[in-house]
C-alpha atoms as a PDB file:
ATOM      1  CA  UNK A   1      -6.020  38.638  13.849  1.00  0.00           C
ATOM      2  CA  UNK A   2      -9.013  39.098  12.032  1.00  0.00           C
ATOM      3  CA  UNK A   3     -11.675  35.771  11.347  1.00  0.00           C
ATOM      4  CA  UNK A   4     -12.902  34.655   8.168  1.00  0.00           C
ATOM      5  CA  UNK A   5     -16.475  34.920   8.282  1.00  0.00           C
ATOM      6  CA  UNK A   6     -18.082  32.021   6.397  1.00  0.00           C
ATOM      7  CA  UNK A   7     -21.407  31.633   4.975  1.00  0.00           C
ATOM      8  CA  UNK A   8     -21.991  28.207   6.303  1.00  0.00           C
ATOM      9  CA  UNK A   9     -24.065  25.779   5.379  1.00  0.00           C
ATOM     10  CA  UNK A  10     -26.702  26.747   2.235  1.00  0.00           C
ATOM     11  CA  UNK A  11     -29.505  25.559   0.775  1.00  0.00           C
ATOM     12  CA  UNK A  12     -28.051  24.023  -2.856  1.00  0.00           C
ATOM     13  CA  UNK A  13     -30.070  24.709  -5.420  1.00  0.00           C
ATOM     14  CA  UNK A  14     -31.913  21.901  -7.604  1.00  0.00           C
ATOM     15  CA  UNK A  15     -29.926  22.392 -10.986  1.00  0.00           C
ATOM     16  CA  UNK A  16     -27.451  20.670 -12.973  1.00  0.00           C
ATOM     17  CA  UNK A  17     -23.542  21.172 -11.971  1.00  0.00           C
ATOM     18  CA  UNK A  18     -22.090  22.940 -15.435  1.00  0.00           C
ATOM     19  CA  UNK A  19     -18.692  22.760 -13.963  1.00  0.00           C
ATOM     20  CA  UNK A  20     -17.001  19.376 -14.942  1.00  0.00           C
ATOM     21  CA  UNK A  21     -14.479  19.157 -11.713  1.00  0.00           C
ATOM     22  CA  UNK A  22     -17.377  20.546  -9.271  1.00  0.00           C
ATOM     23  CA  UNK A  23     -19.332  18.111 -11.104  1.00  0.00           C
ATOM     24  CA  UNK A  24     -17.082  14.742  -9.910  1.00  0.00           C
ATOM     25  CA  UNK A  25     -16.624  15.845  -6.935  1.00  0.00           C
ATOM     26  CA  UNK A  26     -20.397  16.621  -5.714  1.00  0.00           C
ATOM     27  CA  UNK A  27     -20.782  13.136  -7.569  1.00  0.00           C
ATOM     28  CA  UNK A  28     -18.496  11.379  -5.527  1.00  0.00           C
ATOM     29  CA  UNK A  29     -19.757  12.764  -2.360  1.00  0.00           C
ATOM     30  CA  UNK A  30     -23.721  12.218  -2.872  1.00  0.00           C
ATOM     31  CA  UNK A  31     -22.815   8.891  -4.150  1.00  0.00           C
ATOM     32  CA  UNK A  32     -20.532   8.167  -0.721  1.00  0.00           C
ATOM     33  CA  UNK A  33     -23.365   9.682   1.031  1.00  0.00           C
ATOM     34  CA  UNK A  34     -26.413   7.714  -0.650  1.00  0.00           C
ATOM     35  CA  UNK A  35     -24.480   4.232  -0.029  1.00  0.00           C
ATOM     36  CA  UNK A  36     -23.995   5.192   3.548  1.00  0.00           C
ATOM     37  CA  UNK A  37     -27.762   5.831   4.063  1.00  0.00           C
ATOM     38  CA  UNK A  38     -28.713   2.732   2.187  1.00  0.00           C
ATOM     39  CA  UNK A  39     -26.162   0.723   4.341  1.00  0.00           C
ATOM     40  CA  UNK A  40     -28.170   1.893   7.096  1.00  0.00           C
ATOM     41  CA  UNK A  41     -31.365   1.382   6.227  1.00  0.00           C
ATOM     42  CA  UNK A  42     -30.364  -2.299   5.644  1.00  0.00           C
ATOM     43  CA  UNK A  43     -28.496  -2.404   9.676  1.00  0.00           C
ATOM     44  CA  UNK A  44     -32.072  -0.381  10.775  1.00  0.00           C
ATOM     45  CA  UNK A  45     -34.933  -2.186   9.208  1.00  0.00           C
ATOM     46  CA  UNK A  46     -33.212  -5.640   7.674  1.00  0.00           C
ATOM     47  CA  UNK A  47     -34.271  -4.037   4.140  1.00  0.00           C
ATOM     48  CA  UNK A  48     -32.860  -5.757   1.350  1.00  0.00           C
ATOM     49  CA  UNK A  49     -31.748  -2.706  -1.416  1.00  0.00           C
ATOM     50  CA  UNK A  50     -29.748  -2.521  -4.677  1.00  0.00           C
ATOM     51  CA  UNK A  51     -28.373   0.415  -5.779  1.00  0.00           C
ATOM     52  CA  UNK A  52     -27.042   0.831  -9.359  1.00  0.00           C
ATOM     53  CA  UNK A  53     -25.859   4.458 -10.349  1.00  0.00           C
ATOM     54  CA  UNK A  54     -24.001   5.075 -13.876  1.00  0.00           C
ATOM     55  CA  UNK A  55     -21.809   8.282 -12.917  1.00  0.00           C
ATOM     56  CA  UNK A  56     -21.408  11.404 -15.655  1.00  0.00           C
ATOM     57  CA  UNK A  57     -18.265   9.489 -16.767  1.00  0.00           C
ATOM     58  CA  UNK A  58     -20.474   6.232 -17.629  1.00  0.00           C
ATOM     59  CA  UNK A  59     -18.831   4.157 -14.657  1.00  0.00           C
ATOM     60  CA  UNK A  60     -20.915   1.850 -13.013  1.00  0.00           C
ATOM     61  CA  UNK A  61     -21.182   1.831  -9.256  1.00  0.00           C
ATOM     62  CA  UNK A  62     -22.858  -0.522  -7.395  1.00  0.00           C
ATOM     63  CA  UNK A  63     -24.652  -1.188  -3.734  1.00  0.00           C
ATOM     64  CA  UNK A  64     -26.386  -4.555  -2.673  1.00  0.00           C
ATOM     65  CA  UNK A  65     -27.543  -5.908   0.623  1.00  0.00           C
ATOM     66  CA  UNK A  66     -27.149  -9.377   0.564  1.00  0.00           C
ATOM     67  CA  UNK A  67     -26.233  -8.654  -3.059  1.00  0.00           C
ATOM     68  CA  UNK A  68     -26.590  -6.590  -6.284  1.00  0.00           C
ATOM     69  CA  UNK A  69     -27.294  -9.555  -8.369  1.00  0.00           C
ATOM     70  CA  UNK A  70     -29.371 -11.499  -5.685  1.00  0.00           C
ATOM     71  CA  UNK A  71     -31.737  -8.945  -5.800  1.00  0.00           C
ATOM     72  CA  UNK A  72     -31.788  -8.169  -9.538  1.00  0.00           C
ATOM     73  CA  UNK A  73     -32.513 -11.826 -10.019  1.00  0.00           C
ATOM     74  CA  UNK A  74     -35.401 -11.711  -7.901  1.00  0.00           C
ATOM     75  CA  UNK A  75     -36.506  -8.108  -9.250  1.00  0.00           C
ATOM     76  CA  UNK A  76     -36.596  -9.446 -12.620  1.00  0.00           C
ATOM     77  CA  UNK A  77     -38.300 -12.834 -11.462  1.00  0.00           C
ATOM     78  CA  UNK A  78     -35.878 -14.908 -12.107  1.00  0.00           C
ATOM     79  CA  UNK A  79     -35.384 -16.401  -8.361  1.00  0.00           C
ATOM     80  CA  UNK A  80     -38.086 -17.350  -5.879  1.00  0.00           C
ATOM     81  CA  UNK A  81     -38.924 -14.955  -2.996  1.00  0.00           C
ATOM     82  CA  UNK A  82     -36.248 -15.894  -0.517  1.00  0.00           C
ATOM     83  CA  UNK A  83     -36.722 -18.383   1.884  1.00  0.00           C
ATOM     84  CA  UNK A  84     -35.632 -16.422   4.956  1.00  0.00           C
ATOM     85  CA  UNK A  85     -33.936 -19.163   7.232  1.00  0.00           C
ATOM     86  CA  UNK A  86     -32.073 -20.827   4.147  1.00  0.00           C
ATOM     87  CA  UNK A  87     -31.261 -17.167   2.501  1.00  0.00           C
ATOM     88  CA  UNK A  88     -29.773 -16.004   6.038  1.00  0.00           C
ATOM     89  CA  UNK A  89     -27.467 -19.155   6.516  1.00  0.00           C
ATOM     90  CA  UNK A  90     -26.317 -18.691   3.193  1.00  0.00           C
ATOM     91  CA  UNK A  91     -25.428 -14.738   4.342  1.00  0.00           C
ATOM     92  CA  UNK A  92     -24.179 -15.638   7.707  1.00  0.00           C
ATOM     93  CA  UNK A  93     -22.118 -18.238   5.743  1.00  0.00           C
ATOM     94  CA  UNK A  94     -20.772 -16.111   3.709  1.00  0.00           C
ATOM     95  CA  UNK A  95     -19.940 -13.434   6.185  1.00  0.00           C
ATOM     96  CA  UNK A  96     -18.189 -15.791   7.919  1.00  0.00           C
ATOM     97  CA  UNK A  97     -16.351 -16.797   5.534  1.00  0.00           C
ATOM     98  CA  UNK A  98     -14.895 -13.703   4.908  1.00  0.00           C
ATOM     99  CA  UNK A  99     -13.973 -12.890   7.892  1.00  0.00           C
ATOM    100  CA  UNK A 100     -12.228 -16.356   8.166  1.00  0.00           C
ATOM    101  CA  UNK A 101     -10.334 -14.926   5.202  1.00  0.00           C
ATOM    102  CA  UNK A 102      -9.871 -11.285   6.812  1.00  0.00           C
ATOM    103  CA  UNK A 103      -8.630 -13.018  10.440  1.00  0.00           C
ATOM    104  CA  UNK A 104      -6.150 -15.270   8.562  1.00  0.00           C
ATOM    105  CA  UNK A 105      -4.893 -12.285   6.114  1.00  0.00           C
ATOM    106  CA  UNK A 106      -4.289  -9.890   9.601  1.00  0.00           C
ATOM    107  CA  UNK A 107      -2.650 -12.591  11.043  1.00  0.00           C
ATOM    108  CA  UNK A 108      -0.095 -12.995   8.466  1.00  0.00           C
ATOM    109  CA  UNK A 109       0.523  -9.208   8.641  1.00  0.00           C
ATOM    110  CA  UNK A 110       0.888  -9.067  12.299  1.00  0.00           C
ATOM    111  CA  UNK A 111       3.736 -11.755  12.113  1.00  0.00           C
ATOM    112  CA  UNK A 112       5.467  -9.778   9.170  1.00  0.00           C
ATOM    113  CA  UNK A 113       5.038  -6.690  11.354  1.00  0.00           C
ATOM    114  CA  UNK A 114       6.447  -8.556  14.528  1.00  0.00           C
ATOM    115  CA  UNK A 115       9.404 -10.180  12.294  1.00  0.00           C
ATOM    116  CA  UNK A 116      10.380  -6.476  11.120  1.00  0.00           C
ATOM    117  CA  UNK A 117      10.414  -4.810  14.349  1.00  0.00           C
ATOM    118  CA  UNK A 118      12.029  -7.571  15.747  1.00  0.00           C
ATOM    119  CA  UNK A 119      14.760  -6.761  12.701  1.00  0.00           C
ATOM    120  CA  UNK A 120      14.559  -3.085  13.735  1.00  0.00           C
ATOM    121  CA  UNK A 121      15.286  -3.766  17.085  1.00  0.00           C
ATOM    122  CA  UNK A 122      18.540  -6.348  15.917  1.00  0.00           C
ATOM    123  CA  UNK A 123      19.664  -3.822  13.650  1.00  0.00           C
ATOM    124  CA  UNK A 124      19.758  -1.182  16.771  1.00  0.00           C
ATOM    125  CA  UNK A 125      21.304  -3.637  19.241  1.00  0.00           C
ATOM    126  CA  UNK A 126      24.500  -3.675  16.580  1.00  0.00           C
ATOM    127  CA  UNK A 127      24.963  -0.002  16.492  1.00  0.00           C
ATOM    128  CA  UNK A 128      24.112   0.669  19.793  1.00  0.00           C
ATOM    129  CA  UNK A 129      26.839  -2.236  20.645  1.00  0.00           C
ATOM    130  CA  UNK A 130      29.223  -0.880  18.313  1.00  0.00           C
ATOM    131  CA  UNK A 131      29.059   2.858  18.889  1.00  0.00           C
ATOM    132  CA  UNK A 132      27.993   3.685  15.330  1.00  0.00           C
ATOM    133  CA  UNK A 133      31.114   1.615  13.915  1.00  0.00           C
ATOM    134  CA  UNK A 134      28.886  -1.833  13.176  1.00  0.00           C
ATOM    135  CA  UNK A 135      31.827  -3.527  11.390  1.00  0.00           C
ATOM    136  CA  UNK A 136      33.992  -3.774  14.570  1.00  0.00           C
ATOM    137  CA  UNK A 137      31.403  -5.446  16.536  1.00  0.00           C
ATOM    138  CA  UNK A 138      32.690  -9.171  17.310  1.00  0.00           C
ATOM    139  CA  UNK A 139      31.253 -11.965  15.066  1.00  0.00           C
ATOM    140  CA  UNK A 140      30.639 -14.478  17.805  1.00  0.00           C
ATOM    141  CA  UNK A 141      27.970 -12.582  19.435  1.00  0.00           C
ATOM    142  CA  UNK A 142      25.946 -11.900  15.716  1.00  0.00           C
ATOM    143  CA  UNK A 143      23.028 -14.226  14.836  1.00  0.00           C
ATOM    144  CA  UNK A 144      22.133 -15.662  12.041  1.00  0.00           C
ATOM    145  CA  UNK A 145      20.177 -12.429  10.895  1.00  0.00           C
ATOM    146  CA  UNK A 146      23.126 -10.112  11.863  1.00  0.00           C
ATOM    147  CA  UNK A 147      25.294 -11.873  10.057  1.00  0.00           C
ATOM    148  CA  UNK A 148      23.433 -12.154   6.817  1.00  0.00           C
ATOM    149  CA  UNK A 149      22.782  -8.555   7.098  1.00  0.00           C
ATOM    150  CA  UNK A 150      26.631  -8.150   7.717  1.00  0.00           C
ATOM    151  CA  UNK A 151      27.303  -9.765   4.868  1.00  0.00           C
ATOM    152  CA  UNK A 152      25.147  -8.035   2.765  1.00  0.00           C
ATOM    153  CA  UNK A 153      26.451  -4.939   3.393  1.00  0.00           C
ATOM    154  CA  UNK A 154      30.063  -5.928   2.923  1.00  0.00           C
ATOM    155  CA  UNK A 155      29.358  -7.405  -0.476  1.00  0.00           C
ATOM    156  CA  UNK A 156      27.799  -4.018  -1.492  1.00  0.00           C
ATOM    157  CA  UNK A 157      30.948  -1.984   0.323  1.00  0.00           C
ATOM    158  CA  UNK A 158      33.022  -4.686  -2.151  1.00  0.00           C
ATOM    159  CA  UNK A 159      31.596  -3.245  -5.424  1.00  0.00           C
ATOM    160  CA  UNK A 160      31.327   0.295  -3.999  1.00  0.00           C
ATOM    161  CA  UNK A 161      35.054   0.144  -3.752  1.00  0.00           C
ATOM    162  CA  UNK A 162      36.126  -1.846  -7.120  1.00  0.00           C
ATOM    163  CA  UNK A 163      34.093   0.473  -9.009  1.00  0.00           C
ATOM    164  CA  UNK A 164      35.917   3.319  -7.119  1.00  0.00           C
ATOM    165  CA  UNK A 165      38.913   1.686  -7.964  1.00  0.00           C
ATOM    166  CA  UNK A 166      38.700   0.953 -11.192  1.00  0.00           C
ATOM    167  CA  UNK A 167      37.254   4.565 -11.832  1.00  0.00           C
ATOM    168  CA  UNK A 168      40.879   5.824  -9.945  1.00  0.00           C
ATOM    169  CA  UNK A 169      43.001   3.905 -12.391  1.00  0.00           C
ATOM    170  CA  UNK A 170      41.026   4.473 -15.292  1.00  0.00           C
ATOM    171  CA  UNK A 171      41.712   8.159 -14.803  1.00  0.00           C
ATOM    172  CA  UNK A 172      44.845   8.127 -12.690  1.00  0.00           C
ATOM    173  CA  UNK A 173      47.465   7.760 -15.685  1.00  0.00           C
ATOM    174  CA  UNK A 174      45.585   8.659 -18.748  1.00  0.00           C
ATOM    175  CA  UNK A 175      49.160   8.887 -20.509  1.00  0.00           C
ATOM    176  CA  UNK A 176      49.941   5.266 -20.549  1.00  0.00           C
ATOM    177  CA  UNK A 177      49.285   4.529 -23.715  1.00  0.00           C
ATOM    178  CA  UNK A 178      51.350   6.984 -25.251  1.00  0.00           C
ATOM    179  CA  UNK A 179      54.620   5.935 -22.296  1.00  0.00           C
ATOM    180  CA  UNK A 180      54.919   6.063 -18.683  1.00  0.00           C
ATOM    181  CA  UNK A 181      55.150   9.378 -17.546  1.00  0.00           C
ATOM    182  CA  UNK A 182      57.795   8.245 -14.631  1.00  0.00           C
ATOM    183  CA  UNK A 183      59.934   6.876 -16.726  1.00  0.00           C
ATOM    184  CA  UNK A 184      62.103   9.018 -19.221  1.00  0.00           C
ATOM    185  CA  UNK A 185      62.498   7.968 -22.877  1.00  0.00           C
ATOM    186  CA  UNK A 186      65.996   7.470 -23.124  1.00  0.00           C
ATOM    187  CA  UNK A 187      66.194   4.639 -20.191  1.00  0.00           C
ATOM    188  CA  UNK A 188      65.411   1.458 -20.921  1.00  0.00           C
ATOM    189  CA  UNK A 189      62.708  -0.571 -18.977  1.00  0.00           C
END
């Protein structure tokens, strides 16, 4: 088995991207990558930044520690310097705010994922209990879930079979309009 032998990592050269997919795509990445390092420099140094790039496309993207239009405000003098003590309550507020939000959104989804595998794991009980034939397992020992779900499924095996039925007869004696096929002219019905 022969190996591919790459060139690695080159130098790029300095010059517009002619190619329009090549184009998005180093776009996309240097943007990821420039948000990432501004993001850091805010964690590092407690650097407030704003970052407003319009892409080839003419979409807007936007980066702001504690905010994109805090610090355009201030940039265009519109706001006071910040008052660090008031401006940081407000941000710790905030932050925990969200997280507030966050914690009480995961917790909702943790009890939907808990009510579904507990579902999952009712659902299995049945078949295991029934040997693959769910419909013979004994009602008394269903719950409340079981049954609804039993039900459910019955209602849909219902129409399932009238439609087949009514598909059968539609098709079963297409003579019957014209006389019964079983019974000869002559006799009388």
């Amino acid at each position: 088995m022969t190996r591919r032998i790459s060139k690695g990592r080159q130098r790029v050269d300095m010059v517009k991207i002619k190619n329009a997919r090549n184009l998005g795509v180093t776009f996309s990445k240097r943007r990821a990558g420039l948000f990432k390092k501004a993001s850091e420099l805010c964690t590092l140094c407690g650097a407030e930044i704003a970052i407003v790039i319009f892409s080839p496309d003419s979409k807007v993207f936007s980066f702001g520690h504690p905010s994109v239009d805090t610090l355009m405000e201030r940039f265009l003098g519109n706001l006071p310097p910040p008052n660090n003590d008031v401006q940081n309550q407000q941000i710790v507020a905030l932050r925990e705010a969200g997280i507030r939000e966050l914690n009480t959104t995961i917790m909702n989804l943790e009890g939907v994922l808990q009510m579904e595998k507990n579902r999952g794991e009712s659902l299995q009980e049945i078949r295991e209990r029934a040997d693959g034939v769910w419909w013979e397992s004994p009602m008394e020992e269903l719950n409340l879930f079981q049954l609804q779900h039993l039900k459910k499924a019955l209602e849909i095996l219902k129409q399932k079979v009238e439609k087949e039925a009514q598909m059968v007869n539609n098709n079963a004696f297409p003579f019957q309009t014209l006389g019964s096929a079983r019974t000869p002219p002559n006799c009388a019905s």
